[in-house]
Protein backbone atom coordinates (compact mmCIF):
# COMPACT_ATOMS: atom_id res chain seq x y z
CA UNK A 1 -49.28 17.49 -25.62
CA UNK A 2 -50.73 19.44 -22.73
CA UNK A 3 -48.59 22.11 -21.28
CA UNK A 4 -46.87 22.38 -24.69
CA UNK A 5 -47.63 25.76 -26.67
CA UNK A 6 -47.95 25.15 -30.19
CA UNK A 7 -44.89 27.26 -32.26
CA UNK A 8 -45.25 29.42 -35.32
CA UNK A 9 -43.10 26.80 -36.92
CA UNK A 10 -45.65 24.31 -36.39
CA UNK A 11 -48.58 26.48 -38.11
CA UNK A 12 -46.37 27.42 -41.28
CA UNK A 13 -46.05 23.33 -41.74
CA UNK A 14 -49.62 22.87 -40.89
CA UNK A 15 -50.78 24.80 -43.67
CA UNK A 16 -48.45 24.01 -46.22
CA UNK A 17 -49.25 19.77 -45.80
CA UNK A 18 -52.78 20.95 -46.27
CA UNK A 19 -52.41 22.11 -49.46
CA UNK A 20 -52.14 18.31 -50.09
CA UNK A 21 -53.02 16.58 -47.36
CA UNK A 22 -56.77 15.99 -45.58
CA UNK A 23 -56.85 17.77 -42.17
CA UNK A 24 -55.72 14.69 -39.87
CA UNK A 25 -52.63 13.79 -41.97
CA UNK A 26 -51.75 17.44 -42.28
CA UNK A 27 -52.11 17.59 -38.39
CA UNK A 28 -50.14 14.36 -38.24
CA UNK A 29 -47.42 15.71 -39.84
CA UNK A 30 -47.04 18.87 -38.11
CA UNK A 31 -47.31 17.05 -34.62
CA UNK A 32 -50.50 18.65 -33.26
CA UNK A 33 -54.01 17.42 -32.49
CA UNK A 34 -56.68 17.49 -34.68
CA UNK A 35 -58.38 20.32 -32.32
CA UNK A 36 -55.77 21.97 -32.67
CA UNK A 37 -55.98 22.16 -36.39
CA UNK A 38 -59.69 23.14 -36.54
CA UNK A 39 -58.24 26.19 -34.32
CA UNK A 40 -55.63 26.80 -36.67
CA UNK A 41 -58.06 26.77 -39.88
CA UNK A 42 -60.78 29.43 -38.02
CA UNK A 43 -57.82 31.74 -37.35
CA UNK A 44 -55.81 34.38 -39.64
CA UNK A 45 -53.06 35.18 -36.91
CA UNK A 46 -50.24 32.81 -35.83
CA UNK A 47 -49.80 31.97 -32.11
CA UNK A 48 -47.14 34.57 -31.21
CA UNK A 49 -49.18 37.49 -32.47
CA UNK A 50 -51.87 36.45 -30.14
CA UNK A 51 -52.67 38.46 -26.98
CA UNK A 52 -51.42 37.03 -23.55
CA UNK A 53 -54.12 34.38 -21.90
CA UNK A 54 -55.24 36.05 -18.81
CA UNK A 55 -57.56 33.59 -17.33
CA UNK A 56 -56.95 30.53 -15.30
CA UNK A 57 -58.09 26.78 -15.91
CA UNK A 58 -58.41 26.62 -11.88
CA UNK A 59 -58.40 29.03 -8.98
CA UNK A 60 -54.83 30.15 -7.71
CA UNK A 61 -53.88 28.36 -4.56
CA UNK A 62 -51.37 30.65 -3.43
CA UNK A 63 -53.25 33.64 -4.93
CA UNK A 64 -54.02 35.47 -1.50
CA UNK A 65 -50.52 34.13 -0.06
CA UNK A 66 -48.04 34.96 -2.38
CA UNK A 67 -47.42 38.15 -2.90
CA UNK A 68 -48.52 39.34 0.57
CA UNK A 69 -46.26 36.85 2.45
CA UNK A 70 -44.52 34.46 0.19
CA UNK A 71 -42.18 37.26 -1.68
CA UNK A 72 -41.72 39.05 1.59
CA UNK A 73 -39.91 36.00 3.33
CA UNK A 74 -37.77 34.85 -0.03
CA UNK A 75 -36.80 38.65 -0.16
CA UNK A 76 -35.62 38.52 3.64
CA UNK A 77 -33.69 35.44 2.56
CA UNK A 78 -33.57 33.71 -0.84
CA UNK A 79 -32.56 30.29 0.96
CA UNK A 80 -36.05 29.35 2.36
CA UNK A 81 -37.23 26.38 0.89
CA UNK A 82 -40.93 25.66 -0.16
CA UNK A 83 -41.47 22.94 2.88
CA UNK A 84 -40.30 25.44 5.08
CA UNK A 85 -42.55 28.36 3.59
CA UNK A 86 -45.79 25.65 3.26
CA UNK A 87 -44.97 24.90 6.84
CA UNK A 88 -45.42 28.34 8.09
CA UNK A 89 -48.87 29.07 5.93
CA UNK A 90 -50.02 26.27 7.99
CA UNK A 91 -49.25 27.70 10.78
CA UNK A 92 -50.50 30.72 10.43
CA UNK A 93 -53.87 29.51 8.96
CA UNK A 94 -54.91 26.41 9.78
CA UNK A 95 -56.61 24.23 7.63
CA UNK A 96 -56.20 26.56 4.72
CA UNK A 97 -53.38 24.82 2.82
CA UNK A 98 -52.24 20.92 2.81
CA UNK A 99 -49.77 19.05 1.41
CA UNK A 100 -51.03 19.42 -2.14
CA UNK A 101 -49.99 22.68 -2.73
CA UNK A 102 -46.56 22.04 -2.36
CA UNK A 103 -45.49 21.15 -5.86
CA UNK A 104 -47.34 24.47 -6.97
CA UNK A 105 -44.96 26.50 -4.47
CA UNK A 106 -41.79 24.80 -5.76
CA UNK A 107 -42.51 25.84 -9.32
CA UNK A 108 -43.31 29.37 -8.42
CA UNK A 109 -40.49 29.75 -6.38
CA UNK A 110 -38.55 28.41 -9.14
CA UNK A 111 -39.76 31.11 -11.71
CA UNK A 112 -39.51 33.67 -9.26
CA UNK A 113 -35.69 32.61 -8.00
CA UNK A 114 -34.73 32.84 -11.87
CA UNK A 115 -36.19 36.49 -12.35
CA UNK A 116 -35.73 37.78 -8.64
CA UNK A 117 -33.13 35.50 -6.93
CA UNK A 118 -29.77 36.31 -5.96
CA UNK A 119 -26.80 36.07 -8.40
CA UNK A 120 -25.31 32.66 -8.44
CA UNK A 121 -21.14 31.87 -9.35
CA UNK A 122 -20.40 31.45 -12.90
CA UNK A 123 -18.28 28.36 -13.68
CA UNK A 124 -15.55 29.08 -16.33
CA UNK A 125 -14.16 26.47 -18.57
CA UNK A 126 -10.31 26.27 -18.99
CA UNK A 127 -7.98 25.50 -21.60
CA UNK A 128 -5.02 23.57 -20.57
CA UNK A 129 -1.73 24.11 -22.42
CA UNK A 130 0.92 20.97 -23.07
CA UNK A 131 3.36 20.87 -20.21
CA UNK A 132 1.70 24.08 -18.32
CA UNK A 133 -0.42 22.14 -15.37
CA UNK A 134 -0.25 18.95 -12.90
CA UNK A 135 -2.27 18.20 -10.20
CA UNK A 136 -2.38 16.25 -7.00
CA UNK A 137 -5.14 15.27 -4.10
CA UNK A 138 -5.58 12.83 -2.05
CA UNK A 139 -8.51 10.45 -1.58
CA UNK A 140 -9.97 8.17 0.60
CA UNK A 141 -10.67 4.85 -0.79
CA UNK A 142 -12.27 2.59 2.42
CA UNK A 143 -15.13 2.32 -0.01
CA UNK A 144 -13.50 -0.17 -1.72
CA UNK A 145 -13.58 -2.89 0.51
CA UNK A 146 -9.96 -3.97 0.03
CA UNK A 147 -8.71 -6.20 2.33
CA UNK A 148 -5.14 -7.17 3.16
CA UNK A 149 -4.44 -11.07 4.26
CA UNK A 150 -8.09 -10.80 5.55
CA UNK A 151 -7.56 -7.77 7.34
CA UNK A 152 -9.92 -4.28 5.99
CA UNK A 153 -7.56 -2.23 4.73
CA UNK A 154 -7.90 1.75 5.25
CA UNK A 155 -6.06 3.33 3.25
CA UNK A 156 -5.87 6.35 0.86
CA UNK A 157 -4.75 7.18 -2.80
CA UNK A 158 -2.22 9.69 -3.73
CA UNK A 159 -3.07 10.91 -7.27
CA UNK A 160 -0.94 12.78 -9.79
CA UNK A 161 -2.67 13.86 -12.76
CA UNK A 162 -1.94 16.60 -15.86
CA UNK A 163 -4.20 18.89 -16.85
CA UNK A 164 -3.94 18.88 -20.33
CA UNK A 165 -2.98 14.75 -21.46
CA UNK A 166 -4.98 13.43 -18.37
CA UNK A 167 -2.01 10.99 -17.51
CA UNK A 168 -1.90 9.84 -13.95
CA UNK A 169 0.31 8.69 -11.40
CA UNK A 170 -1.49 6.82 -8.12
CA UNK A 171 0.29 5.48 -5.10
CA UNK A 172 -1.16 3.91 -1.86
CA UNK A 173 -0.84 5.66 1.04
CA UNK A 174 -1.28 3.90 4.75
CA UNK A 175 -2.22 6.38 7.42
CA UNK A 176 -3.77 10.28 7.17
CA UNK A 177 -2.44 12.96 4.51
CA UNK A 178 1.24 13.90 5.36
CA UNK A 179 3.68 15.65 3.28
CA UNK A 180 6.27 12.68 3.45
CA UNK A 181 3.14 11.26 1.57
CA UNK A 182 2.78 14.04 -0.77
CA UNK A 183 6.68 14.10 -1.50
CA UNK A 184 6.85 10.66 -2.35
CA UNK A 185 3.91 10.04 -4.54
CA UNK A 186 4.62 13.78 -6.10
CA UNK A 187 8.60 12.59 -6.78
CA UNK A 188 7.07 9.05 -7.89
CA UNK A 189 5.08 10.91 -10.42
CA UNK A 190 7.72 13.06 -11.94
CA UNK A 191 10.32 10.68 -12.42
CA UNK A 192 7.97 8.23 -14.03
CA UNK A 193 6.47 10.94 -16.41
CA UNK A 194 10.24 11.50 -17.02
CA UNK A 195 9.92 15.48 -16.97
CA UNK A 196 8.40 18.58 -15.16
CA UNK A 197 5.51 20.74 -15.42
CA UNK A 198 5.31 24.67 -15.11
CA UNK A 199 2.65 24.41 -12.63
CA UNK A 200 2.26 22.24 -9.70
CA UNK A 201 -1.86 22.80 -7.47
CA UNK A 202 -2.84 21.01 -4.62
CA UNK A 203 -5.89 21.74 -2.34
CA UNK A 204 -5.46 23.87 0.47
CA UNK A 205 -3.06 20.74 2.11
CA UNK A 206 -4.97 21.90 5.84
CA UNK A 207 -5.54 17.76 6.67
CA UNK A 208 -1.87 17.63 6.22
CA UNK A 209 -0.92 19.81 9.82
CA UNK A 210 -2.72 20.39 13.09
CA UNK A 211 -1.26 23.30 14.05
CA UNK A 212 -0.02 27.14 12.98
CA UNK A 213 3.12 25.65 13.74
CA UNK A 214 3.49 22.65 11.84
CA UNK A 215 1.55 24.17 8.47
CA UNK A 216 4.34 26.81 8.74
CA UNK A 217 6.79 24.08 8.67
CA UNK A 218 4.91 22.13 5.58
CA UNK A 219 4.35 25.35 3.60
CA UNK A 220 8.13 25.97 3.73
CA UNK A 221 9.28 22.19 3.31
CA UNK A 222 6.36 22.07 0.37
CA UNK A 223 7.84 25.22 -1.21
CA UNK A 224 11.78 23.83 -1.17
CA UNK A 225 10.36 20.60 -2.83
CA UNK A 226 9.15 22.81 -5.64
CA UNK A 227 11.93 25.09 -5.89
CA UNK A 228 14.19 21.76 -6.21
CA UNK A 229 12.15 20.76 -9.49
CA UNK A 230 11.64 24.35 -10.72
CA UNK A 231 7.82 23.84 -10.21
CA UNK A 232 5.76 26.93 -9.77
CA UNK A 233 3.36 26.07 -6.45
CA UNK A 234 0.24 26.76 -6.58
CA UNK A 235 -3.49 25.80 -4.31
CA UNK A 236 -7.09 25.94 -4.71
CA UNK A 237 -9.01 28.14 -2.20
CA UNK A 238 -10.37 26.71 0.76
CA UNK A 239 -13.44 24.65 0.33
CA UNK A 240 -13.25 25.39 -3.63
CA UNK A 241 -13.13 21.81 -4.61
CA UNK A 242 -13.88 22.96 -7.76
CA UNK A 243 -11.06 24.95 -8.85
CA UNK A 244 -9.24 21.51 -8.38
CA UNK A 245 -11.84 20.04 -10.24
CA UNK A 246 -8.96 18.28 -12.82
CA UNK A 247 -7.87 15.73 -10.06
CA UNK A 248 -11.40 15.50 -8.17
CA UNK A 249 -13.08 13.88 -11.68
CA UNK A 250 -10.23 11.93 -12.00
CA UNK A 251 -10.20 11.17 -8.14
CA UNK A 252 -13.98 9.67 -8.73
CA UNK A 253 -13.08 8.12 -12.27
CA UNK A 254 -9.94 5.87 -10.53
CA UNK A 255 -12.24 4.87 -7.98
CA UNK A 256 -14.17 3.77 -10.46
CA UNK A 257 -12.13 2.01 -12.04
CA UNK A 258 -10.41 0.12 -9.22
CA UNK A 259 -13.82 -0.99 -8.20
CA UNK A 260 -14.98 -2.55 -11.60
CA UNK A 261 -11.65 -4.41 -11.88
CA UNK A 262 -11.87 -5.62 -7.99
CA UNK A 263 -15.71 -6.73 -9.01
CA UNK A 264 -14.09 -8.55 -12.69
CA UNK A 265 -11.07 -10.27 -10.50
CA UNK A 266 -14.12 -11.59 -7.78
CA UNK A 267 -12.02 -11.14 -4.71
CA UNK A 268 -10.93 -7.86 -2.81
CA UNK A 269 -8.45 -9.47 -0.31
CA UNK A 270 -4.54 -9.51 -1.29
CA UNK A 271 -2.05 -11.63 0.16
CA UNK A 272 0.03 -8.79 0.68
CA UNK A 273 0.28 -4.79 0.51
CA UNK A 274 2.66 -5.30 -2.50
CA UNK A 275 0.27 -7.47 -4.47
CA UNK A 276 -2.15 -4.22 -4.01
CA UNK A 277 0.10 -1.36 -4.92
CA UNK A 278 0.93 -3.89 -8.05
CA UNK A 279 -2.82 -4.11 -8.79
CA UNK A 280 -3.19 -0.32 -8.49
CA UNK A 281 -0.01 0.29 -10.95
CA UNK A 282 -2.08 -2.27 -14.05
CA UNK A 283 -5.22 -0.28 -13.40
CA UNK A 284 -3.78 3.28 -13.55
CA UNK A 285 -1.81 1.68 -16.45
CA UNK A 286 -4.45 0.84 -18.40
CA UNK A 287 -5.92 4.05 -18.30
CA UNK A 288 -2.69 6.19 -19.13
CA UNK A 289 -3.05 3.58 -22.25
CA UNK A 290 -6.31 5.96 -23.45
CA UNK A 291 -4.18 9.10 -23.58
CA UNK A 292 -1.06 8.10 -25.16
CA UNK A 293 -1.28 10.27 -28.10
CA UNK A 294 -1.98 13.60 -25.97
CA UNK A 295 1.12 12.61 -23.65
CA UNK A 296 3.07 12.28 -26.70
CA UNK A 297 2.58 16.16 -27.60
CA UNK A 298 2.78 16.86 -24.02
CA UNK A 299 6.00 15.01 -23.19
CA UNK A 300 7.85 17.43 -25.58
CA UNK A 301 6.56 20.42 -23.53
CA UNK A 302 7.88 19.32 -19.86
CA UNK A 303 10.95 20.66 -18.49
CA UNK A 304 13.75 18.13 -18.15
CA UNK A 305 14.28 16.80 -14.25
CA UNK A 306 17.04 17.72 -11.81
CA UNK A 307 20.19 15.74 -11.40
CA UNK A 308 18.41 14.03 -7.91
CA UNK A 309 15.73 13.38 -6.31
CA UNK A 310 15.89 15.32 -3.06
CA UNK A 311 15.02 13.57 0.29
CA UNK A 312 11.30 11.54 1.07
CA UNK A 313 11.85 11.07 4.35
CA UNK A 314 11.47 13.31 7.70
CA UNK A 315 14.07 12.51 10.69
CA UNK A 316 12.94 12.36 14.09
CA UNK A 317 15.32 11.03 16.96
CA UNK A 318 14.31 8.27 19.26
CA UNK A 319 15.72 6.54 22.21
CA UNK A 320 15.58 2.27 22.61
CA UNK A 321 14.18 1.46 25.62
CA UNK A 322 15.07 -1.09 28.14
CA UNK A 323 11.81 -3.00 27.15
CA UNK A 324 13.53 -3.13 23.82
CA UNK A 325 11.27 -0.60 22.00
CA UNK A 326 11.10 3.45 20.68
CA UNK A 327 8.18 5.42 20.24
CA UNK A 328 8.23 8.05 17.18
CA UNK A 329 5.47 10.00 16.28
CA UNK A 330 3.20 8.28 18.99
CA UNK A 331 3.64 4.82 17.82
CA UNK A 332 5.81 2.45 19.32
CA UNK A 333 8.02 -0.01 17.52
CA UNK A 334 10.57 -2.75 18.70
CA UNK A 335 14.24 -3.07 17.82
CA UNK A 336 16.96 -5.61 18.67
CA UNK A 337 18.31 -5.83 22.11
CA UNK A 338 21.52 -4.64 20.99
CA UNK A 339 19.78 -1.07 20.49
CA UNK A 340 19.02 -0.87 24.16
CA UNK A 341 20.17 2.12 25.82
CA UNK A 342 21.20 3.74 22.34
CA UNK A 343 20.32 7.20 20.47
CA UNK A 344 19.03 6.11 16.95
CA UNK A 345 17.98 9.04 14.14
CA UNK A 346 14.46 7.53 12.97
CA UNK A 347 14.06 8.07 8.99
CA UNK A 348 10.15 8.01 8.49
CA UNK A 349 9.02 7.53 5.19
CA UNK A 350 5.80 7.06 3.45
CA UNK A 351 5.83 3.44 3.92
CA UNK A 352 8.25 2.27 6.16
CA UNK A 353 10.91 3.70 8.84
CA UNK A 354 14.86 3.01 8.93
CA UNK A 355 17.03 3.52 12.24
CA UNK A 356 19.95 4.76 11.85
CA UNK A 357 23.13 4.51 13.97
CA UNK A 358 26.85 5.55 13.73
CA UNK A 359 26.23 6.10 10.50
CA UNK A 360 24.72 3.07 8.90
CA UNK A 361 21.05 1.43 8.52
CA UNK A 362 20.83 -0.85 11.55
CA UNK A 363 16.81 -1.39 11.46
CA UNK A 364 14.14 -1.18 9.16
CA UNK A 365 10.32 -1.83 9.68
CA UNK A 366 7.29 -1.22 7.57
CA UNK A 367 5.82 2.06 8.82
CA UNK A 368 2.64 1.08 11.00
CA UNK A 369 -0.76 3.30 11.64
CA UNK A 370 -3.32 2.70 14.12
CA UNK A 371 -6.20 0.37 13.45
CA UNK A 372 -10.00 1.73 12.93
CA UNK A 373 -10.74 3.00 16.78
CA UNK A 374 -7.17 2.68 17.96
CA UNK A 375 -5.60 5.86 19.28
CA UNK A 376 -2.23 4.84 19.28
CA UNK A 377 -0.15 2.02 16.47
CA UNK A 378 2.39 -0.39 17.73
CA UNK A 379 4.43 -2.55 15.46
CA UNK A 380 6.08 -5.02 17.83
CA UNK A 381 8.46 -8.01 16.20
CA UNK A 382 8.49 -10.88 18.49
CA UNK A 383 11.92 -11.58 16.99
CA UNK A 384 13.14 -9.48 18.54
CA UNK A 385 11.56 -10.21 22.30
CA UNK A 386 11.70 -14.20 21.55
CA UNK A 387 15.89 -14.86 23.13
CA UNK A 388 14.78 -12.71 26.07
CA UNK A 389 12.03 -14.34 26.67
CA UNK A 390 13.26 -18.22 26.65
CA UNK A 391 15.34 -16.66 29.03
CA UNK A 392 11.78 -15.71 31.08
CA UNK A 393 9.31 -17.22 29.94
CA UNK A 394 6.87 -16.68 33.16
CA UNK A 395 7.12 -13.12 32.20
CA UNK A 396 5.26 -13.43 29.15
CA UNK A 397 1.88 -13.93 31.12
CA UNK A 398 1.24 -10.38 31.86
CA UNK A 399 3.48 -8.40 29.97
CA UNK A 400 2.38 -5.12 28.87
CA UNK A 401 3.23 -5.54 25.09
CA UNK A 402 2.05 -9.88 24.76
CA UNK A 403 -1.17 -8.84 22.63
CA UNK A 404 1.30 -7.15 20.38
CA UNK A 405 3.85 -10.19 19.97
CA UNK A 406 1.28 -12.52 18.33
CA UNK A 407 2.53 -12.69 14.42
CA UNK A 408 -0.96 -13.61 13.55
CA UNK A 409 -4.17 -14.72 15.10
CA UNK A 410 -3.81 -18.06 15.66
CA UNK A 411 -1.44 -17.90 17.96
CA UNK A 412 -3.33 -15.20 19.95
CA UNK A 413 -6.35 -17.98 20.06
CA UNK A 414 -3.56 -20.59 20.96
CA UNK A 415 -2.67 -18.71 23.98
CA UNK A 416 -5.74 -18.06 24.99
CA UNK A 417 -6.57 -21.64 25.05
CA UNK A 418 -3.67 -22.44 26.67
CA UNK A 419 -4.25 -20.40 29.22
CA UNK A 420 -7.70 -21.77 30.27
CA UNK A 421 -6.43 -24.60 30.53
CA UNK A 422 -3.39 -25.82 31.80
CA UNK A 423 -1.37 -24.13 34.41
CA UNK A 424 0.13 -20.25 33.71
CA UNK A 425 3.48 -21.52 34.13
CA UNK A 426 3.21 -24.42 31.62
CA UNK A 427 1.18 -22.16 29.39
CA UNK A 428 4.11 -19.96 29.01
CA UNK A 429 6.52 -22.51 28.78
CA UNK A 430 4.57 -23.88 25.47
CA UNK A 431 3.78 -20.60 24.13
CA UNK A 432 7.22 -18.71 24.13
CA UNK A 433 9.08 -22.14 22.65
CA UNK A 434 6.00 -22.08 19.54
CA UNK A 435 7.23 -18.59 19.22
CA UNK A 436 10.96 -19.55 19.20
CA UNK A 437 10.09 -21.97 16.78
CA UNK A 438 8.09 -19.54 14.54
CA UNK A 439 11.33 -17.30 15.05
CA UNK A 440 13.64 -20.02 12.91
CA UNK A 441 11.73 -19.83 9.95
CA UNK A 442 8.37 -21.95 10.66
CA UNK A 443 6.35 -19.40 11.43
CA UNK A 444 3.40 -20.20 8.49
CA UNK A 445 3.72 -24.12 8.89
CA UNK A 446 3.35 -23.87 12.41
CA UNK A 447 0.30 -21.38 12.04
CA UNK A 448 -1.06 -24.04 9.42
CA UNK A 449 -0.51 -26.77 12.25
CA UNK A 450 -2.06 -24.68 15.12
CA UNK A 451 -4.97 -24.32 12.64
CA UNK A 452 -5.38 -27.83 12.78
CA UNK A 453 -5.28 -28.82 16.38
CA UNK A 454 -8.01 -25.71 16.92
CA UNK A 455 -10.15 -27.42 14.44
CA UNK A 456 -9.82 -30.90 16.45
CA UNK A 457 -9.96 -29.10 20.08
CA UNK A 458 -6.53 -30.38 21.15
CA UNK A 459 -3.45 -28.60 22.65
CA UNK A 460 -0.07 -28.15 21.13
CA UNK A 461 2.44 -30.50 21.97
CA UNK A 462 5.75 -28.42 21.88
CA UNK A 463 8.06 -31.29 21.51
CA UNK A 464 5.80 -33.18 18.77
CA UNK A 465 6.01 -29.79 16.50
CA UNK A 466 9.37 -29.23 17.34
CA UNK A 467 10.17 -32.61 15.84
CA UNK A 468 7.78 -32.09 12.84
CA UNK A 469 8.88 -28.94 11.77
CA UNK A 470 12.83 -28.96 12.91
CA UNK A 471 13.82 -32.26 13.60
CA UNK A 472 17.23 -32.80 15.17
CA UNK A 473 20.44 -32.95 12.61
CA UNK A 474 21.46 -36.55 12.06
CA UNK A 475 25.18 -36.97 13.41
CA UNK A 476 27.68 -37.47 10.78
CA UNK A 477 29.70 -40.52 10.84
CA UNK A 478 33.33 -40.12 10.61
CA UNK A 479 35.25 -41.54 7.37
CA UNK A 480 38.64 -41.63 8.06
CA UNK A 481 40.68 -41.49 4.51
CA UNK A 482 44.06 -43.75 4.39
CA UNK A 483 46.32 -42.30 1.70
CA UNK A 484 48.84 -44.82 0.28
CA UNK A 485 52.61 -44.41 0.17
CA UNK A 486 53.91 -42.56 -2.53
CA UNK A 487 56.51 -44.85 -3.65
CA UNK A 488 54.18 -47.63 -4.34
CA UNK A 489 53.19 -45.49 -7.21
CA UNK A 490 56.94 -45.83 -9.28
CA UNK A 491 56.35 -49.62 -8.71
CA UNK A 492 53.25 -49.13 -10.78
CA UNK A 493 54.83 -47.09 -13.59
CA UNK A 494 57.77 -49.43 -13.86
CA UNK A 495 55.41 -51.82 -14.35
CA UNK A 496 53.35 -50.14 -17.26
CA UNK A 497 56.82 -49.31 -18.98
């Protein structure tokens, strides 16, 4: 094979087949040509006691080059690169070198970084004791395609992994890194495992804050969630995704896997955001399934688990509005109109927020982030606007928040036709009493129905769905029960006797 030196291995083979064989089949055998074997017969000396070759099959392209300026510029710095270096002997003498050389430079550079080039980090392997290590990262999954009631869904995976069985833990996270985020997936983790490592490493956490001031805050909130399970904190340097390299193989390996199975089901849209974190929980499943012998021996190793679990949530105060809605954390939310005017302590978790008041949970919502190119979330409930607004209903034309109130996009493109085409006061009229009666419990039958009359270009009739979807009670008739005298009741038992 050309460019392949023949070994002293081959030779000694060589000449023992020949003792039996003809010259071909003894070259056959051996695996070189039958050139080569004529060579092999004139000579006494095998091919590592043979001088060094020191002539050329062709003239050097690089010979005048090379050493004069080549070396000179990989010494100054070892990063150059060979189109860089072929473009500047181009420039210096044109018409000298073209585009043929190139592949020549790369290889001598090569041989010439491996002798000459700087020192480059050594990788070392670890060995992972039962019950010593777990890790966690985060990871974006957009890739995926996942959509949610035909919606793209960004989102990200929380992943808790140990070091030495390779079981996981994965939870879906809505919104950007956060330690309520962290704290939840990592307390998920541990309780489901049913026991605590020594060791607990996470990245450097710097997507998690934006400021000095609020990665003080999550280093000392991080290091209180450890010290609760008796967890020994530890993080990677920096830009070192490699000494995190544990979770960031198993980050690529879940994608992986969530992919194939969203290609085998044939559909990446959900109904809902529970139907995805249960599709998650089978996949991650399944894999834990490949390590159940190594958790076994691990298992034994973990310490046991505290008495609690200690809070997931972060409290942040908020005042109701007289437009019936609180901002926390720059996104706005509604509450009921009872709230107005009041002081409520917001409970913000990793997927959805409670208000609290006087002591009790008087509002929940699921937690809401801002859309792809939207600066700012708001989760508005039109429940909670609807009573006011039969009350109004003219003020629904140009209210601030009426692109929030739709519940879902038909009845954005229902207003919007209504609005081109009968009179703003009517349109209002019709559109706050569909969302009253989407309010009592019709809201995907009337959605279906709105569907419909889109599809056939007509308007809604208010009073037409209103009878279709909650017609009027029937009136009860009034039965009027006449209970007989008890003494005609002896008369009967006399007569029996």
């Amino acid at each position: 094979m050309p460019g392949k030196k023949i070994t002293d291995h081959q030779v000694n083979k060589y000449k023992q087949h020949r003792n039996t064989l003809s010259q071909v089949a003894a070259a056959a055998k051996s695996a070189i040509s039958e050139r080569s074997a004529r060579r092999i017969d004139q000579s006494d000396t095998l091919p590592s006691q043979q001088p060094a070759r020191g002539w050329r099959t062709r003239q050097d392209p690089l010979a005048l080059a090379w050493e004069a300026e080549i070396v000179p510029l990989l010494r100054t710095d070892v990063q150059l690169n060979a189109v860089t270096l072929l473009e500047e002997l181009q420039r210096r003498h044109p018409g000298e070198y073209d585009r043929g050389v190139l592949r020549t430079l790369q290889r001598r550079m090569r041989q010439w970084r491996a002798v000459h080039g700087a020192e480059r980090d050594i990788y070392f392997a670890q060995e992972h004791p039962p019950g010593r290590l777990a890790l966690s990262d985060f990871t974006v999954c957009d890739a995926l395609g996942v959509q949610i009631d035909g919606v793209p869904f960004a989102h990200r995976l929380y992943q808790f992994a140990l070091a030495h069985s390779g079981w996981r833990h994965a939870v879906v996270v809505v919104g950007g890194e956060s330690f309520i985020a962290l704290s939840t997936g990592l307390q998920a983790a541990l309780w489901a495992l049913g026991g605590v490592p020594e060791e607990h490493r996470t990245d450097s956490l710097s997507a998690a804050f934006n400021n000095l001031a609020e990665e003080q805050e999550l280093t000392r909130r991080y290091a209180d969630l450890c010290r609760h399970y008796a967890m020994r904190a530890s993080r990677c340097n920096p830009g070192q995704s490699h000494e995190n390299g544990s979770i960031e193989s198993r980050n690529d390996s879940l994608k992986t896997a969530l992919d194939q199975a969203l290609r085998l089901r044939g559909s990446r849209s959900f109904e809902h955001h529970a139907a995805y974190d249960a599709f998650v929980a089978t996949i991650v499943q399944r894999l834990n399934a490949r390590v159940t012998k190594r958790l076994a021996v691990e298992r034994v190793m973990l310490r046991p688990l505290p008495a609690r679990r200690t809070s997931e949530y972060e409290e942040r105060p908020a005042r109701v509005s007289k437009y019936a809605v609180f901002t926390v954390k720059g996104v706005q939310y509604s509450a009921p109109s009872q709230l107005i005017g009041h002081r409520v302590m917001v409970r913000l978790y990793a997927q959805h927020i409670e208000c609290w008041f006087g002591g009790q949970c008087v509002h929940s919502r699921p937690r809401a982030a801002p859309a792809p190119g939207e600066r700012h979330a708001r989760d508005i409930d039109y429940r909670h606007l609807v009573a006011a607004l039969k009350r109004k209903p003219g003020a629904f034309a140009r209210a601030v928040l009426r692109d929030a109130v739709f519940p879902r996009a038909v009845y954005r493109q229902t207003w919007e036709r209504l609005a081109a085409r009968v009179p703003e006061r009517d349109a209002c009229r019709t559109m706050v009493g569909l969302l009253a009666l989407a309010a009592d419990g019709h809201e995907a039958q009337l959605a279906n129905e709105l569907e419909q009359l889109i599809e056939i270009d007509q308007l809604p009739d208010l009073l037409a769905l209103t009878g279709l979807l909650a017609p009027p009670k029937g009136q009860v008739p009034e039965v009027v029960v006449m209970l007989p005298a008890l003494a005609g009741y002896d008369t009967l038992i006399e007569g029996v006797l």
